[in-house]
C-alpha atoms as a PDB file:
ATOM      1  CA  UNK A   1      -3.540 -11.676  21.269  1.00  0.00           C
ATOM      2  CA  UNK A   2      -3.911 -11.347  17.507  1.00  0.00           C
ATOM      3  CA  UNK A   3      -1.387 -11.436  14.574  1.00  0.00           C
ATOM      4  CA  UNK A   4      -0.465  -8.313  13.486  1.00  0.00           C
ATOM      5  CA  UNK A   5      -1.692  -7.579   9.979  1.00  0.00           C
ATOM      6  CA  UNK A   6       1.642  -6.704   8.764  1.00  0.00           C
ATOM      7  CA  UNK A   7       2.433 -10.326   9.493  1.00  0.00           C
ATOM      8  CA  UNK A   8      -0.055 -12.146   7.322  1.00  0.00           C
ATOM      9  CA  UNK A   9       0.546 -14.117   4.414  1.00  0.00           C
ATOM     10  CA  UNK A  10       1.522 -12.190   1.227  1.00  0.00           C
ATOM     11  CA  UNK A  11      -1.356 -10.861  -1.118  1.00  0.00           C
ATOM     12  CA  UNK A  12      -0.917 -12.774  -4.931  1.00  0.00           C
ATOM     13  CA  UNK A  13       0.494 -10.946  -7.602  1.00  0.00           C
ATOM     14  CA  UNK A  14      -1.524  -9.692 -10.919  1.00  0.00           C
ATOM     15  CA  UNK A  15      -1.572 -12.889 -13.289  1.00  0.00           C
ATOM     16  CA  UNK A  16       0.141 -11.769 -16.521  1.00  0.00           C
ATOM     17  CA  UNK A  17      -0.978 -12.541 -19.806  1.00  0.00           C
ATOM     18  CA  UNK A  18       0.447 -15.469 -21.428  1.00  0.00           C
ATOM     19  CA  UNK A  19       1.239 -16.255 -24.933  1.00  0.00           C
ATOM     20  CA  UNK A  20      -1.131 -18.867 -25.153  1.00  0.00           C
ATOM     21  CA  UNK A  21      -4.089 -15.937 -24.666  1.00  0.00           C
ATOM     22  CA  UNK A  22      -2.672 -14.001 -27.312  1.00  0.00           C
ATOM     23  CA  UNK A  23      -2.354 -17.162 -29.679  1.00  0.00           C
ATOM     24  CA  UNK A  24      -6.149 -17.661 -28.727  1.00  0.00           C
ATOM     25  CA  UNK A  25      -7.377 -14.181 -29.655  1.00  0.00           C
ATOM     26  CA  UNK A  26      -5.886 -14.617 -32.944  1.00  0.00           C
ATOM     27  CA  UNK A  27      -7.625 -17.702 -33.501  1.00  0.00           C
ATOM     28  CA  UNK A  28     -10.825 -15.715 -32.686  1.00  0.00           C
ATOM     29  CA  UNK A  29     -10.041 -12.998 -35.110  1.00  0.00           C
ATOM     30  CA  UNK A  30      -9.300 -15.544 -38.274  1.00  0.00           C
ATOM     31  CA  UNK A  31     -12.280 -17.124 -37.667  1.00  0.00           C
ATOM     32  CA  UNK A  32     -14.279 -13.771 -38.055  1.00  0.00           C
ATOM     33  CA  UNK A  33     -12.171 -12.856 -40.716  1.00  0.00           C
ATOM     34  CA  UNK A  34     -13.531 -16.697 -42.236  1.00  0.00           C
ATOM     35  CA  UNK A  35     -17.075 -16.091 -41.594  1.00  0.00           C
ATOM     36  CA  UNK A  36     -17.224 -12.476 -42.811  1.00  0.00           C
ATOM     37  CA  UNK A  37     -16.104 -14.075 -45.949  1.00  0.00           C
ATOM     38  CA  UNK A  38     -17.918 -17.166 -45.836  1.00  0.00           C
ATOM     39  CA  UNK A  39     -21.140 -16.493 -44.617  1.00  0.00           C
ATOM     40  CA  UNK A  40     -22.373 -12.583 -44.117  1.00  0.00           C
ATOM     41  CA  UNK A  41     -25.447 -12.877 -42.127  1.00  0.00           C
ATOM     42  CA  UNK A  42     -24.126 -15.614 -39.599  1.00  0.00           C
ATOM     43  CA  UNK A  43     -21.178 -12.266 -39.321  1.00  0.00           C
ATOM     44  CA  UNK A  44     -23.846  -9.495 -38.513  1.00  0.00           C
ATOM     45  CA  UNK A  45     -25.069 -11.341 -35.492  1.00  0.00           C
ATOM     46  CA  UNK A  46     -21.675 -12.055 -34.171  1.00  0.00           C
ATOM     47  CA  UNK A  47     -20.876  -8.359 -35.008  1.00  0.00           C
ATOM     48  CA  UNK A  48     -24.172  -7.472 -33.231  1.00  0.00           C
ATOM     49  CA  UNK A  49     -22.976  -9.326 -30.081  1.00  0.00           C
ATOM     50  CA  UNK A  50     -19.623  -7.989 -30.773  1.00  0.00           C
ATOM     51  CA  UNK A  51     -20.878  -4.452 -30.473  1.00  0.00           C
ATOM     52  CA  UNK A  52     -23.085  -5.026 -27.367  1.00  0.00           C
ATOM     53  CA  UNK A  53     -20.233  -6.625 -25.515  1.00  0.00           C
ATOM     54  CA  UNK A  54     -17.776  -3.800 -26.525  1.00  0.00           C
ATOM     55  CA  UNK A  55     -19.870  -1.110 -25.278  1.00  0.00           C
ATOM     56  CA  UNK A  56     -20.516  -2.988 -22.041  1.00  0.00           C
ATOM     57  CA  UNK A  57     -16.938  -2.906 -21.558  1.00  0.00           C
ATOM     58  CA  UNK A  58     -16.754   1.191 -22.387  1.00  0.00           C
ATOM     59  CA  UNK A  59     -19.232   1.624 -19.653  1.00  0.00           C
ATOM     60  CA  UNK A  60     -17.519  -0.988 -17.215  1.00  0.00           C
ATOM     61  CA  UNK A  61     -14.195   0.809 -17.929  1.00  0.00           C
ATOM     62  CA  UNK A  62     -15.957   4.544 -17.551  1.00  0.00           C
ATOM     63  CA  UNK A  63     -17.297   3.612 -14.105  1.00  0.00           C
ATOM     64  CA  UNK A  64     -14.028   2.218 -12.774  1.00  0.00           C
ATOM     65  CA  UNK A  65     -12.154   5.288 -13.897  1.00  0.00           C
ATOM     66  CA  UNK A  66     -14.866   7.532 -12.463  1.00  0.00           C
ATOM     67  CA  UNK A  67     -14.117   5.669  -8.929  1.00  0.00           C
ATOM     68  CA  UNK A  68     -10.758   5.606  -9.323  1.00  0.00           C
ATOM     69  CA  UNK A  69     -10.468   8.982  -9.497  1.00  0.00           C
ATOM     70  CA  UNK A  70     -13.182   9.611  -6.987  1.00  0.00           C
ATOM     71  CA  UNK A  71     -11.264   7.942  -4.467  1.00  0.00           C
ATOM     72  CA  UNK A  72      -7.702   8.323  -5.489  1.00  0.00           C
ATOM     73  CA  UNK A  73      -6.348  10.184  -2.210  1.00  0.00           C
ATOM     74  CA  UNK A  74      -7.435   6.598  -0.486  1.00  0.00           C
ATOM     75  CA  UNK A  75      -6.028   3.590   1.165  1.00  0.00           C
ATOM     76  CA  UNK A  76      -5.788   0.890   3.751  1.00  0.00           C
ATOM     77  CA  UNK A  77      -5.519   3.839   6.515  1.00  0.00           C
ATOM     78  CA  UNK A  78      -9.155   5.542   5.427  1.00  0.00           C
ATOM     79  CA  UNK A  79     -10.396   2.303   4.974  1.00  0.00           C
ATOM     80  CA  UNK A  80      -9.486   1.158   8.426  1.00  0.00           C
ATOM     81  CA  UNK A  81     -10.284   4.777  10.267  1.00  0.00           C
ATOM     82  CA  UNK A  82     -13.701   4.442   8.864  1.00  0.00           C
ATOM     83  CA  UNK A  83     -14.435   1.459  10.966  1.00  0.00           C
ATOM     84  CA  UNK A  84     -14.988   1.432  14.454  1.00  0.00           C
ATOM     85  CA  UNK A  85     -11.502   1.696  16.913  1.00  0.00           C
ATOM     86  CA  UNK A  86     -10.362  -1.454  18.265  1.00  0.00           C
ATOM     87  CA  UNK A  87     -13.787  -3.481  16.860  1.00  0.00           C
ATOM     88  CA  UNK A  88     -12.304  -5.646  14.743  1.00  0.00           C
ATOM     89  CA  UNK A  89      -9.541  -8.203  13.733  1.00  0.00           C
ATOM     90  CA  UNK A  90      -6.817  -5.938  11.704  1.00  0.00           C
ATOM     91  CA  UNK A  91      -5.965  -9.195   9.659  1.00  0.00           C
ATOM     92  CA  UNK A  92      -9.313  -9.723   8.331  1.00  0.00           C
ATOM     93  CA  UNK A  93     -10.015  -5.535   8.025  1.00  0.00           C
ATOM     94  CA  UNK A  94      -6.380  -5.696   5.788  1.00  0.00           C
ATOM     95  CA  UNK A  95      -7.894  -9.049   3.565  1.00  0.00           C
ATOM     96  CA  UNK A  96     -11.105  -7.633   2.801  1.00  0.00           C
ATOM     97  CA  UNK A  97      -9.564  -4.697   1.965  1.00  0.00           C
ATOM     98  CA  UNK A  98      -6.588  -6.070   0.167  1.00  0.00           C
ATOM     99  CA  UNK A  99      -8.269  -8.455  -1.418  1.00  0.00           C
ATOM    100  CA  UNK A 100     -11.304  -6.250  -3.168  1.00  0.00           C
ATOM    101  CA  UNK A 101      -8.614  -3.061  -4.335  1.00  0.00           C
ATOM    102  CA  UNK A 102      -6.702  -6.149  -6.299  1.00  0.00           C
ATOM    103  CA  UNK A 103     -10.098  -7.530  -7.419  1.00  0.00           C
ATOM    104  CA  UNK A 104     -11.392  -4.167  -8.532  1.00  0.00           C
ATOM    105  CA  UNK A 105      -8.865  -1.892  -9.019  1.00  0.00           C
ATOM    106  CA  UNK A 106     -10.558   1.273  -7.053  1.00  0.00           C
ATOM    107  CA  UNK A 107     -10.104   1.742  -3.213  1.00  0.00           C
ATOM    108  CA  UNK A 108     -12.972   0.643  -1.219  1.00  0.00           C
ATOM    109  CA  UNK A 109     -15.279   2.010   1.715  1.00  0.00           C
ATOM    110  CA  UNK A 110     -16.984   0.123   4.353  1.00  0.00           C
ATOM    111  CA  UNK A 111     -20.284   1.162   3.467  1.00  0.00           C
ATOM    112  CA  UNK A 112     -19.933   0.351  -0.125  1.00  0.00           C
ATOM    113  CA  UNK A 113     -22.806  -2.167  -1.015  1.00  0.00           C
ATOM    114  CA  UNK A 114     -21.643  -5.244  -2.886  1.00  0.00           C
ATOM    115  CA  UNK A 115     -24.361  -4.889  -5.799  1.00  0.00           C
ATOM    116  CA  UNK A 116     -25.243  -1.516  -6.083  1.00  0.00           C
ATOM    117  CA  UNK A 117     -21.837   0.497  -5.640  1.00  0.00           C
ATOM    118  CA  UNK A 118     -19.014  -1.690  -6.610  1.00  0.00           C
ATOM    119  CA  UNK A 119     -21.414  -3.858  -9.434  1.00  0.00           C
ATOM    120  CA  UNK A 120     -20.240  -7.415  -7.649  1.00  0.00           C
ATOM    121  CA  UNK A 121     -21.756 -10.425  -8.904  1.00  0.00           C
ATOM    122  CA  UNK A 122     -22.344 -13.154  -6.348  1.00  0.00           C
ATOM    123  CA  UNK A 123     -20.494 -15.812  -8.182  1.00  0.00           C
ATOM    124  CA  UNK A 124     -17.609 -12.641  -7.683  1.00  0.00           C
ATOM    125  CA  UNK A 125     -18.673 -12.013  -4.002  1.00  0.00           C
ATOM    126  CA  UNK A 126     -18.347 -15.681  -3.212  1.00  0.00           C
ATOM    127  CA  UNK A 127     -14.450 -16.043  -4.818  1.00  0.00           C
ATOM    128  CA  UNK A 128     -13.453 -13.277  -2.716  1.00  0.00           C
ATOM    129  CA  UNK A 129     -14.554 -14.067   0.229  1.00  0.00           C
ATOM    130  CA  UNK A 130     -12.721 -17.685  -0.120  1.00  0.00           C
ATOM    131  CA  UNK A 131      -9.464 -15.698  -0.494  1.00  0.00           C
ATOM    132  CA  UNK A 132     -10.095 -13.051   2.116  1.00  0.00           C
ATOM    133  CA  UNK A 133     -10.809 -16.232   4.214  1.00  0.00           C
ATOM    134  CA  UNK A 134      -7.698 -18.062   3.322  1.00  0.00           C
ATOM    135  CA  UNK A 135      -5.757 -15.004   3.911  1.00  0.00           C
ATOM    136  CA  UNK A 136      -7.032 -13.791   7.523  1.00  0.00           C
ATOM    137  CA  UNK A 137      -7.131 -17.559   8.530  1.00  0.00           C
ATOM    138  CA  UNK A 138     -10.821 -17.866   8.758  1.00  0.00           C
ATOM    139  CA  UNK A 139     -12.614 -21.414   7.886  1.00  0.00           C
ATOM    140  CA  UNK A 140     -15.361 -20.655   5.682  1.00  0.00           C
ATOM    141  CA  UNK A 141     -17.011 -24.266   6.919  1.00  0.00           C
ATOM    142  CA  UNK A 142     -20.877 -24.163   7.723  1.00  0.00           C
ATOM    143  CA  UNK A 143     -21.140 -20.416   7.018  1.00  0.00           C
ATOM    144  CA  UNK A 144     -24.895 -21.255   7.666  1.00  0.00           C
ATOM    145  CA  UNK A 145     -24.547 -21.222  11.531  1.00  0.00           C
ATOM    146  CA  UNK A 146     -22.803 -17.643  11.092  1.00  0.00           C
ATOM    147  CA  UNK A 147     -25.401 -14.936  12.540  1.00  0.00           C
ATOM    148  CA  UNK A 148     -24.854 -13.064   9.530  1.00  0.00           C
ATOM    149  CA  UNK A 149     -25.452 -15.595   7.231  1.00  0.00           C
ATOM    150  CA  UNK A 150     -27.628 -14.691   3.887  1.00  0.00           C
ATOM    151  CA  UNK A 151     -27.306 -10.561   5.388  1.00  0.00           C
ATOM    152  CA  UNK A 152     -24.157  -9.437   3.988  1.00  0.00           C
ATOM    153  CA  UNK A 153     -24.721  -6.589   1.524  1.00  0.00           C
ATOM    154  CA  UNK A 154     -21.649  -4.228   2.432  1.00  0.00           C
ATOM    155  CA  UNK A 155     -18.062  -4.626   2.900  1.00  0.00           C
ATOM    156  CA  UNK A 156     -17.951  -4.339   6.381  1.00  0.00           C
ATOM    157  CA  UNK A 157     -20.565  -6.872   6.443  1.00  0.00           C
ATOM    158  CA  UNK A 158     -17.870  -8.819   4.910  1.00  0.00           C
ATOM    159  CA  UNK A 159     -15.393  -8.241   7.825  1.00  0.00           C
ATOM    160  CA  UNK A 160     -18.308  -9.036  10.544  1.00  0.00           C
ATOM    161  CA  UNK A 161     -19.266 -12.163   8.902  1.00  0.00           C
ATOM    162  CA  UNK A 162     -15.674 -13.652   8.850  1.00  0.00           C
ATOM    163  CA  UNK A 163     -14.901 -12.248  12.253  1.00  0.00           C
ATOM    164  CA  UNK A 164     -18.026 -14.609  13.066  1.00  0.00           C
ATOM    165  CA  UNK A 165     -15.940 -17.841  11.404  1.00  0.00           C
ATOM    166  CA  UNK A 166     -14.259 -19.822  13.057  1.00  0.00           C
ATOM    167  CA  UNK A 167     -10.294 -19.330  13.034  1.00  0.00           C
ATOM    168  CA  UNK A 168      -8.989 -22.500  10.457  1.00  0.00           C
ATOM    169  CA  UNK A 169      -7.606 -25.482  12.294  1.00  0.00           C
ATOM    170  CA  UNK A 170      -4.905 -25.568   9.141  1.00  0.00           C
ATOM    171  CA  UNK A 171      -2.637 -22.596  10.205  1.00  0.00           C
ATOM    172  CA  UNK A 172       0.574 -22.963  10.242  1.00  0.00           C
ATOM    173  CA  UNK A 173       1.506 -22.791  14.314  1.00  0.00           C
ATOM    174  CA  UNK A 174       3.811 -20.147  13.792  1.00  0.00           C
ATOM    175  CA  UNK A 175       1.866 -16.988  12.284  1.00  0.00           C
ATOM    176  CA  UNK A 176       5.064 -15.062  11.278  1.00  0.00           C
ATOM    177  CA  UNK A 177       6.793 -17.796   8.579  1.00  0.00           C
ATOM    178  CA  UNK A 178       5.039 -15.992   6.018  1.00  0.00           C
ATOM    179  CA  UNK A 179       6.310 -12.733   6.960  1.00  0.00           C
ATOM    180  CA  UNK A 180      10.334 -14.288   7.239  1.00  0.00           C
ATOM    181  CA  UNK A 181       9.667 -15.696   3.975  1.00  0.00           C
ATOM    182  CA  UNK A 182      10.359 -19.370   4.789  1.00  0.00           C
ATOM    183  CA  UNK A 183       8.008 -22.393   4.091  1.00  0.00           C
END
C-alpha cells in the first residue's frame, strides 16, 4: 500500500534574500553610476540591455498576475479531481503539484503544457523534476528506459513519467519520520 501524501517529506521554504545580494546590487549600481560618467556610449548599450531586460520582466510579471488571478479559487483538491480517480500515486500527484505552485507562483492544471502555458524552460523542467523526484521517492536513474521518455509536454505527463521510475533504493525504511519530525 502507498504512503499517504500527507506523510511525505516537507516541501522547502522560499529562500530569503540575503544581505550579501543587496551588497551586490549596489555594487552593480556604482558601477553604472562610474560608466555613465566615465564613458557615455559604453552606458547607452548597457542602458539598451537594461531596458530590454526590464520590460521582459513587466511582461513576465503581467502574465503571472493574469494566471494568478485566473486561477485563484484553485488548489491541490482541483488539481487532483482533474486527474483520473484512483490512477495515480497521491505522493507524486502532491510533488508535482507542490513543487511547480512554489516554482511558479500560480496554481497549476494537468493539461497545462510545459512550454506553451506555463513558459518552462527545459533547463527549469529538468530542476523540477529532480525535486518532485526526491520528494515522491522516485529514482530519476536511466530515465531513458522510461516509456515516456523524450514525450513529456504536460504536467500530468510529469506525474506518468515518474510513476514509470523506479521507487529510490535510498528511502528511509520508515516513510512517516518526516511527518513526526525526527531525523
Amino acid at each position: 500500500m502507498n504512503t499517504p501524501s500527507r506523510r511525505m517529506p516537507p516541501l522547502e521554504g522560499p529562500k530569503r534574500t540575503r544581505a550579501i545580494h543587496w551588497l551586490l546590487l549596489a555594487a552593480i549600481a556604482a558601477v553604472g553610476a562610474w560608466l555613465l560618467y566615465a564613458n557615455p556610449p559604453v552606458t547607452w548599450v548597457l542602458s539598451g540591455f537594461t531596458l530590454l531586460l526590464a520590460v521582459g520582466a513587466y511582461f513576465g510579471h503581467r502574465w503571472s498576475k493574469r494566471m494568478r488571478e485566473e486561477r485563484a479559487h484553485e488548489s491541490i483538491c482541483t488539481f487532483a479531481r482533474a486527474l483520473p480517480a484512483r490512477h495515480h500515486d497521491t505522493t507524486v500527484v502532491r510533488a508535482v503539484y507542490e513543487e511547480f505552485e512554489r516554482t511558479l507562483r500560480i496554481p497549476v492544471r494537468p493539461s497545462d503544457d510545459l512550454a506553451k502555458d506555463l513558459r518552462l524552460h527545459p533547463d527549469d523542467r529538468d530542476d523540477i523534476a529532480l525535486k518532485v523526484a526526491r520528494r515522491a521517492g522516485r529514482s530519476l536513474a536511466e530515465p531513458e528506459r522510461n516509456p515516456l521518455f523524450d514525450r513529456v509536454k504536460t504536467v500530468a505527463d510529469v506525474i506518468s513519467f515518474l510513476e514509470h521510475q523506479p521507487k529510490s533504493a535510498n528511502q528511509p525504511s520508515d516513510p512517516t519520520r518526516f511527518a513526526r519530525g525526527s531525523s
